[in-house]
Protein backbone atom coordinates (compact mmCIF):
# COMPACT_ATOMS: atom_id res chain seq x y z
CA UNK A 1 23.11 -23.20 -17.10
CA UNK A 2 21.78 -24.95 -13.62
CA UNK A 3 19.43 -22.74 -11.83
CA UNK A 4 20.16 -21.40 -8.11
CA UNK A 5 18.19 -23.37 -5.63
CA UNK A 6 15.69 -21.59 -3.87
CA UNK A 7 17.14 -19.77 -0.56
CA UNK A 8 15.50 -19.66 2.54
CA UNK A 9 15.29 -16.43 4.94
CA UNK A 10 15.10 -16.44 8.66
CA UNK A 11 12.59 -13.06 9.06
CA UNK A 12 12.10 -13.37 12.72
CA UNK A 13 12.46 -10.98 15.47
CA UNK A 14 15.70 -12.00 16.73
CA UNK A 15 14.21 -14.16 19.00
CA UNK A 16 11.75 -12.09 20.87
CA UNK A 17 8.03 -12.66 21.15
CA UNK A 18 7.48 -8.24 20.84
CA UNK A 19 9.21 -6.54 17.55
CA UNK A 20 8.56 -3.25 19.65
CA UNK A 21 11.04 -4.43 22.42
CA UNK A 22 13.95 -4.66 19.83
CA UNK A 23 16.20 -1.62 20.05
CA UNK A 24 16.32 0.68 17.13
CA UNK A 25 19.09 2.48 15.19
CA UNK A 26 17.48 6.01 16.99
CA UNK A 27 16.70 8.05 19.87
CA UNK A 28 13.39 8.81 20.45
CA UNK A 29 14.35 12.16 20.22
CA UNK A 30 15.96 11.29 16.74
CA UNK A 31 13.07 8.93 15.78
CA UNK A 32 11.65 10.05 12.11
CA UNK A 33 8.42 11.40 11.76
CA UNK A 34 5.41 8.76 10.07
CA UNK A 35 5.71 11.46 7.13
CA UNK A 36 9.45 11.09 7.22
CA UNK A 37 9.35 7.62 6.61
CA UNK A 38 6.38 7.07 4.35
CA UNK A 39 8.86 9.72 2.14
CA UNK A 40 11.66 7.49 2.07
CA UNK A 41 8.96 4.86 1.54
CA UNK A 42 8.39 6.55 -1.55
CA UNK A 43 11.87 6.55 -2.15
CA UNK A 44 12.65 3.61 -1.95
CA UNK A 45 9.48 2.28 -3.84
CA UNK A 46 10.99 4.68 -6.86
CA UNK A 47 14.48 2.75 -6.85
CA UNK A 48 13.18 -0.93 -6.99
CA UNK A 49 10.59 0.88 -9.80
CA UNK A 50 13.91 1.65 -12.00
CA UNK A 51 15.60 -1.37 -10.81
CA UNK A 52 13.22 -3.24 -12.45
CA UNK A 53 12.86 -0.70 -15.74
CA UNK A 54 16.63 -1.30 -15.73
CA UNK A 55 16.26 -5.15 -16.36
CA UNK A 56 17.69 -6.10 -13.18
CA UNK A 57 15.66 -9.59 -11.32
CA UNK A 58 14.12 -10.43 -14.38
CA UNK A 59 13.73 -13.91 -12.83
CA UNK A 60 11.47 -12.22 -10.36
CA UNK A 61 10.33 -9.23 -12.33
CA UNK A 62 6.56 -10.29 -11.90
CA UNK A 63 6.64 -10.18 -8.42
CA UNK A 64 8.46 -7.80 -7.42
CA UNK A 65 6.45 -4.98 -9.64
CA UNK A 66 3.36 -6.23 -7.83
CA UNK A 67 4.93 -5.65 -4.78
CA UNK A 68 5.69 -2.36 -5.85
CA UNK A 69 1.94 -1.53 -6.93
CA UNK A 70 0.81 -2.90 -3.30
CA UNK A 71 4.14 -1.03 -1.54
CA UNK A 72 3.01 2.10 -3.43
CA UNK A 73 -1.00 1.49 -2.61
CA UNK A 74 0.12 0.89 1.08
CA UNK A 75 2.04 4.07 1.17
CA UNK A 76 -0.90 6.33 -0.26
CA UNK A 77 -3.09 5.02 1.96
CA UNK A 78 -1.22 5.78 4.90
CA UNK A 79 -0.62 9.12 3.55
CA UNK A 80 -3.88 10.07 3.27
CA UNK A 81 -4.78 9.47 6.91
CA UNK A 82 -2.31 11.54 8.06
């Protein structure tokens, strides 16, 4: 069975120099709270966790549970200084 080649992502800011300047799906009067969104953080963090309990991405099982550990450290961190 040939292996997928390696795929390349464009991660840029839609062409402008400020990420803060892009519009967002919200309001500011709809905007989420930090603690709002370091929840679904959390969330989120939990469904990749039994994603990869599940067996799914084996080929990139490794990496993406220490993403998780560092997502998870990242989110306790920012937790606590609220």
């Amino acid at each position: 069975m040939a292996s997928q080649p390696e795929r390349q992502y464009d991660v840029s800011f839609a062409g402008t120099a400020d990420p803060a300047a892009t519009d967002t799906p919200w309001s500011e009067a709809e905007a989420p709270s930090t603690a709002e969104l370091l929840s679904q953080l959390g969330e989120d963090r939990l469904w990749l966790l039994r994603q990869l309990d599940s067996g799914r991405w084996s080929r990139w099982r490794l990496d993406l549970a220490a993403l998780e550990r560092e997502l998870g450290q990242l989110i306790d961190q920012a937790g606590e200084r609220l």
